[in-house]
C-alpha atoms as a PDB file:
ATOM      1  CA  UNK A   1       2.610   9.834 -10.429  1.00  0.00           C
ATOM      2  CA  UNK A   2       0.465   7.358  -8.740  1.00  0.00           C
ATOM      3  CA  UNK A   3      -2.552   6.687  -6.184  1.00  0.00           C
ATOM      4  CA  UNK A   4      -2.264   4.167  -3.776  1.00  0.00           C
ATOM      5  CA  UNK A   5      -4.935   3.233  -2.200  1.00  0.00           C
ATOM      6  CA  UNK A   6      -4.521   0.809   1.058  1.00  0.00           C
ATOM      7  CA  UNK A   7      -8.472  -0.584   2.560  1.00  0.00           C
ATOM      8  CA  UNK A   8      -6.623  -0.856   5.984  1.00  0.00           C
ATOM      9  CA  UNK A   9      -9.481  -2.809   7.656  1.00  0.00           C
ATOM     10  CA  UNK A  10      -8.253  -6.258   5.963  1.00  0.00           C
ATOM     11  CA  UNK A  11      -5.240  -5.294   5.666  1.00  0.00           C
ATOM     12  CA  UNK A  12      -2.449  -7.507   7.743  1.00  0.00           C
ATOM     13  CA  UNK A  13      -0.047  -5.437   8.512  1.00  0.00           C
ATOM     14  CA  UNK A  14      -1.468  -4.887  11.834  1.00  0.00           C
ATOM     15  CA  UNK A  15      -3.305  -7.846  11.966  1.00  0.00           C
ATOM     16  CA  UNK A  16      -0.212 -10.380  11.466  1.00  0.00           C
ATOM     17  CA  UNK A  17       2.601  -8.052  11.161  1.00  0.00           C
ATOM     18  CA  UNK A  18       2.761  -8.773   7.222  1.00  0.00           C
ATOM     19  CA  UNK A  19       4.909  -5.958   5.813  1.00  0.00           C
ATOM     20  CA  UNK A  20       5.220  -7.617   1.889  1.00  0.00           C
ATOM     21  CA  UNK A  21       4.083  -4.379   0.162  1.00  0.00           C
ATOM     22  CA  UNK A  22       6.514  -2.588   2.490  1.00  0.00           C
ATOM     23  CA  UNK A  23       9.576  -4.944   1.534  1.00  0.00           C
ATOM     24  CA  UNK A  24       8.273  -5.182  -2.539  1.00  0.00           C
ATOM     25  CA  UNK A  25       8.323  -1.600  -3.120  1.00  0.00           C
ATOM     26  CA  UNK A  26      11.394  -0.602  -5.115  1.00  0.00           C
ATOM     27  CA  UNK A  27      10.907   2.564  -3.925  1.00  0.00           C
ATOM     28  CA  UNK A  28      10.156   2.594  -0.408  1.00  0.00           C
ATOM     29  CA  UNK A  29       6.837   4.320  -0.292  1.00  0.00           C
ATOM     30  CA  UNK A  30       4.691   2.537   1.519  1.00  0.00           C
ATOM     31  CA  UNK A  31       5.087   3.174   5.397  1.00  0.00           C
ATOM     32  CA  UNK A  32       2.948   2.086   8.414  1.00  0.00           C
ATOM     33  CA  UNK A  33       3.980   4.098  11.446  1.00  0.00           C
ATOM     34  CA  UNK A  34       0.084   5.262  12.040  1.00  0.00           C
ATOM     35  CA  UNK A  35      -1.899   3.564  14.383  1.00  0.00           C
ATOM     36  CA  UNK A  36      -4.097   1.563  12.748  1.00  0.00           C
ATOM     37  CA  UNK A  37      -7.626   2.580  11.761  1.00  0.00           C
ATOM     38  CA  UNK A  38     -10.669   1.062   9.687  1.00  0.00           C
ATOM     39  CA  UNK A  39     -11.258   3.095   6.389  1.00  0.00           C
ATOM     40  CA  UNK A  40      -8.920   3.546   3.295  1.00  0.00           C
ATOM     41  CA  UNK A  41      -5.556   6.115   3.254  1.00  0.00           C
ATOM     42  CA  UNK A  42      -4.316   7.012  -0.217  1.00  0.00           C
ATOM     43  CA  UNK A  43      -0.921   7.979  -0.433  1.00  0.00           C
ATOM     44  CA  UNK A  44      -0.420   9.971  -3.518  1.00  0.00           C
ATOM     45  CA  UNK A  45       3.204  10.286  -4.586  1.00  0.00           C
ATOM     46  CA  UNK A  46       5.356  11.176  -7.742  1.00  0.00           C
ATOM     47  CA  UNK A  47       8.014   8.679  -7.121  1.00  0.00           C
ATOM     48  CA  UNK A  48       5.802   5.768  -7.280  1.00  0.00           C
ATOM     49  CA  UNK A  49       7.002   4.232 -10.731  1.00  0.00           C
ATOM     50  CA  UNK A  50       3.646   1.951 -11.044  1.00  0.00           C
ATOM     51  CA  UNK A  51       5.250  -1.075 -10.800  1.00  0.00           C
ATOM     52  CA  UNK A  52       2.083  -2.355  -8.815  1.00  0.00           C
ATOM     53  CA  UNK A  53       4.869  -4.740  -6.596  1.00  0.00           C
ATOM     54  CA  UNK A  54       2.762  -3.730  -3.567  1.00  0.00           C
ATOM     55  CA  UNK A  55      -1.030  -4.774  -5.099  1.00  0.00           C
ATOM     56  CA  UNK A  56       0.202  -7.852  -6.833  1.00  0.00           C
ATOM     57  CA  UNK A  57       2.159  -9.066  -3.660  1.00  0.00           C
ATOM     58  CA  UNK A  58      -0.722  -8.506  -1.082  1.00  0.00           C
ATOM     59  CA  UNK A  59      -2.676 -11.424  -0.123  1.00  0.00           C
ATOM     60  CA  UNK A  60      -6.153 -10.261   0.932  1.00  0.00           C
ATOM     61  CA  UNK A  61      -6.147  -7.550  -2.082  1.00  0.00           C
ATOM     62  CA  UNK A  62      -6.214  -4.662  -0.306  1.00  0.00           C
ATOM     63  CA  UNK A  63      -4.368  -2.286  -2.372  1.00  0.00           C
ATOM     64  CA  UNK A  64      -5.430  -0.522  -5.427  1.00  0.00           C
ATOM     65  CA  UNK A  65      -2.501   1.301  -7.506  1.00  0.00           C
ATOM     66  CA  UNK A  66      -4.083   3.949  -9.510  1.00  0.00           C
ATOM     67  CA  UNK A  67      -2.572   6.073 -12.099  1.00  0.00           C
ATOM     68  CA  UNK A  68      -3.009  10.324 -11.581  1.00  0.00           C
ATOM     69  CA  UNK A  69      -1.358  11.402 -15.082  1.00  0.00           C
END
């Protein structure tokens, strides 16, 4: 199981309507249907098979994947 951690003030999604992590994650994790807010969300889930497709493919770096186990 894994931590994701998403700084949504930089993040582009609703900035530029990037969805990359969205479309690199095998496992379809990663949703945006929130409004958008400054701070961080973590999404914490035991499907997430730390591939890290979502931090590596994000431009500004706004996503930390962190392992819970």
């Amino acid at each position: 199981m894994a931590k994701i951690i998403i700084h949504l003030g930089q993040c582009l999604h609703f900035q530029k309507g990037c969805s990359r992590c969205i479309d690199e994650c095998p496992m379809k994790l990663l949703k945006f249907d929130f409004p958008p807010q400054n701070g961080d969300i973590t999404i914490e889930d035991e499907m997430c098979i730390e591939c890290r497709n979502c931090e590596v493919t994000c431009s500004p770096k706004v996503i930390k994947v962190e392992s819970t186990e």
